[in-house]
Every structure is written in C-alpha cells, then in structure tokens.
Protein backbone atom coordinates (compact mmCIF):
# COMPACT_ATOMS: atom_id res chain seq x y z
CA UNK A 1 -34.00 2.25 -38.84
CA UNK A 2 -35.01 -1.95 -39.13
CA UNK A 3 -32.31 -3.32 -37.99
CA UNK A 4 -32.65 -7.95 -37.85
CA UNK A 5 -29.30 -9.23 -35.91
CA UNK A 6 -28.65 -13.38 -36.42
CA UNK A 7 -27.13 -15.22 -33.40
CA UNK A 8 -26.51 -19.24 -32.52
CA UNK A 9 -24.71 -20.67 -36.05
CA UNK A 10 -21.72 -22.12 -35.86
CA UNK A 11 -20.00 -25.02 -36.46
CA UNK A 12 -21.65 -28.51 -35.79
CA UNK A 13 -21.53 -31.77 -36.82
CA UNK A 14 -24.10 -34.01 -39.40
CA UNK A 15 -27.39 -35.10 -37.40
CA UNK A 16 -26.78 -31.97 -34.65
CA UNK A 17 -28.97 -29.59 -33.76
CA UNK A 18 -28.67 -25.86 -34.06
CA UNK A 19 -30.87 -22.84 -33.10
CA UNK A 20 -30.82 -19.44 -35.02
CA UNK A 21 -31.93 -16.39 -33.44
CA UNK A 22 -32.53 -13.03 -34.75
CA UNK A 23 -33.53 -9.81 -32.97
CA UNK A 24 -35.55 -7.23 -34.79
CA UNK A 25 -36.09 -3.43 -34.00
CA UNK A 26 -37.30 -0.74 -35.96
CA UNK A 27 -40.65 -2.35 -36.84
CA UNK A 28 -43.88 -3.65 -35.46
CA UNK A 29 -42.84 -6.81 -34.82
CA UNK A 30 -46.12 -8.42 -34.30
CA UNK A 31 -46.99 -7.08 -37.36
CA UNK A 32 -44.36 -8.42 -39.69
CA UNK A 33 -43.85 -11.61 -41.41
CA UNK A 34 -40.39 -12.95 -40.38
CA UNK A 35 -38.69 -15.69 -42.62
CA UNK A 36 -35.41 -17.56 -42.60
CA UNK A 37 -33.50 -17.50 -45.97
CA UNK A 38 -29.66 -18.86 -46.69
CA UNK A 39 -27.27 -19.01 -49.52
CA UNK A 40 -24.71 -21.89 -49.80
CA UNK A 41 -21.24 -21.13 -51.87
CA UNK A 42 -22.11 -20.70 -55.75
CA UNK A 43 -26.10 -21.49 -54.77
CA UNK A 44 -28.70 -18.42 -54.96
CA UNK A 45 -30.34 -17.44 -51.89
CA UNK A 46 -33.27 -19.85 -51.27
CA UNK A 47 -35.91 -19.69 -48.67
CA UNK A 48 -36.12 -21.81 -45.65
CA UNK A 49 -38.49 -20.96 -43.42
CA UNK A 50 -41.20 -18.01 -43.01
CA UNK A 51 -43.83 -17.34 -40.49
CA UNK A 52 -46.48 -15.16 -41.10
CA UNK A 53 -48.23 -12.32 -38.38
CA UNK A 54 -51.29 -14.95 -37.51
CA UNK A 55 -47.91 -17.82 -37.09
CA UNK A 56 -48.96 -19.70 -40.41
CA UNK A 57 -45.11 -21.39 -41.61
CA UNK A 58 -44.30 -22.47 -45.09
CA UNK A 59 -41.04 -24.52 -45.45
CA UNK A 60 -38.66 -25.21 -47.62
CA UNK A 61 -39.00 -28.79 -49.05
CA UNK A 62 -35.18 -30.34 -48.44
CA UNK A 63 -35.98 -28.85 -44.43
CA UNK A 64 -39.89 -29.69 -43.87
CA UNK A 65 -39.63 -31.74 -40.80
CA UNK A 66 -36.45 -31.31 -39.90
CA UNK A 67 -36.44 -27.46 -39.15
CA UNK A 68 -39.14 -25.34 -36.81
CA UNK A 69 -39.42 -21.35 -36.82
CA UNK A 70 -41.10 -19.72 -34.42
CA UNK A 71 -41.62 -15.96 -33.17
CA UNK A 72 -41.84 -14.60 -29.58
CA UNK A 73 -43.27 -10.95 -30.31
CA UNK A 74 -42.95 -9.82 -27.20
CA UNK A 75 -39.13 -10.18 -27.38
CA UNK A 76 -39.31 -9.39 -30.98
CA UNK A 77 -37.26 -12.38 -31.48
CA UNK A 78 -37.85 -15.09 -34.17
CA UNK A 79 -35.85 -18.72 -34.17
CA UNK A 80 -35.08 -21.26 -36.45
CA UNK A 81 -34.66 -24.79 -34.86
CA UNK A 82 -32.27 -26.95 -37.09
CA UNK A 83 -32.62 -30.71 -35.99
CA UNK A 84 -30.60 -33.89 -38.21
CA UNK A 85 -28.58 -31.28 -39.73
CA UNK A 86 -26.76 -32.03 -43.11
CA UNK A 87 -23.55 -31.31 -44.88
CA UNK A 88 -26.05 -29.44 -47.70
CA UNK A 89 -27.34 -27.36 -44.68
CA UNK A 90 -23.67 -25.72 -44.80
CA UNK A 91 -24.82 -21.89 -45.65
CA UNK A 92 -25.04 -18.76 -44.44
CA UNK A 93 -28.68 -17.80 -43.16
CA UNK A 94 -30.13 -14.26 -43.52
CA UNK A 95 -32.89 -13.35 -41.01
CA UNK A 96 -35.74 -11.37 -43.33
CA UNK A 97 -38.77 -8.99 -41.81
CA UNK A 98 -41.61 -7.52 -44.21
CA UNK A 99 -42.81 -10.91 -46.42
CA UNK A 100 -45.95 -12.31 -46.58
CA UNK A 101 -47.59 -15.84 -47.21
CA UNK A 102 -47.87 -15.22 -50.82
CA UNK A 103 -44.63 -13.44 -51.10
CA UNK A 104 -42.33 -14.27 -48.00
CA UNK A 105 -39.55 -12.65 -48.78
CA UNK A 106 -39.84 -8.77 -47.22
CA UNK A 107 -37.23 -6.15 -47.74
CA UNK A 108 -35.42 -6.03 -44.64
CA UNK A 109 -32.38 -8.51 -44.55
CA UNK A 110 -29.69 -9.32 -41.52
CA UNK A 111 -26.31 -9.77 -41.98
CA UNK A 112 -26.11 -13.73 -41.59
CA UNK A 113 -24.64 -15.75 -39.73
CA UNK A 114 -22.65 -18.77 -41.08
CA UNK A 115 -23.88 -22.83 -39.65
CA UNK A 116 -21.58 -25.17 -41.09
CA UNK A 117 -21.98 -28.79 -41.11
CA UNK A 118 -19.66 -31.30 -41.29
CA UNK A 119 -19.59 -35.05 -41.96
C-alpha cells in the first residue's frame, strides 16, 4: 500500500521560510517522480514543484526562484523549500508519487498539510 505523509507547514509570516517534507513507502522510491501540488480555498489544485527519477525539476511560474524540491532516496523523503513566502502561498500542499516530466502529476496523493501565510 503507497502511502506519502506531509510534515513542516504551518503557520508563518510573509517573506518566511518554510520546509515541507513528505515520507513515501510502498514504492520504489528512486524510481518515482515525486512532485509538490496545493490547492488554495475556491482555487483548483495547481502544481508547484516536481522532480523527476534522474532529479530534473519543473516549477511552477508564481514559485520559480523562490521554492527548491529536492529528494533524498535513501530516506525516501522528498522536500519542498519555501523561501519569501506570500499571502497567495496560503494553501494546502499535497505530496504526489508516480508523475513524470511530461505528465508530473502521478496517482498517489498525501493527505496535505496546510502553510498559511500571513501579512
């Protein structure tokens, strides 16, 4: 059973830093694009960050430069760095396992967890 568990949002304020975590088990990890997706309150679910199995990254345009993700597969872990956070960064972020470059979003999903930003 793929299981992805989020860990680190919370609540910070505008121009802090945050850093998401999510565990995976139940897949080859090293095998497996990871991504970073989030949905805001009334907003569709929109892709933030992906990494690919050979560590290529795609971004999200409103985060390039501003956010890093990065895998460690021998913890299975991958992490989303949030630097100058925004008010508009205020959503809940959904680990994701299975995407690829050309279509990043796979079919596993975490939970979420919530990062709120305030001004």
């Amino acid at each position: 059973q793929v299981q992805l568990v989020e860990s680190g949002g919370g609540l910070v304020q505008a121009g802090g830093s945050l850093r998401l975590s999510c565990a995976g088990s139940g897949i080859i990890f090293s095998s497996t694009g990871m991504g970073w997706y989030r949905q805001a309150p009334g907003k569709q679910r929109e892709l933030v960050a992906f990494i690919s199995v050979g560590g290529f990254t795609l971004y999200a345009d409103s985060v390039k430069d501003r956010f890093t993700i990065f895998r460690n597969n021998a913890q299975k872990t991958v992490s989303l760095r949030m630097n100058s956070l925004k008010p508009e960064d205020t959503a809940i972020y959904y680990c994701n396992a299975g995407g690829t470059l050309r279509t990043p979003a796979g079919q596993y999903w975490g939970k979420g967890t919530l990062v709120t930003v305030s001004s």
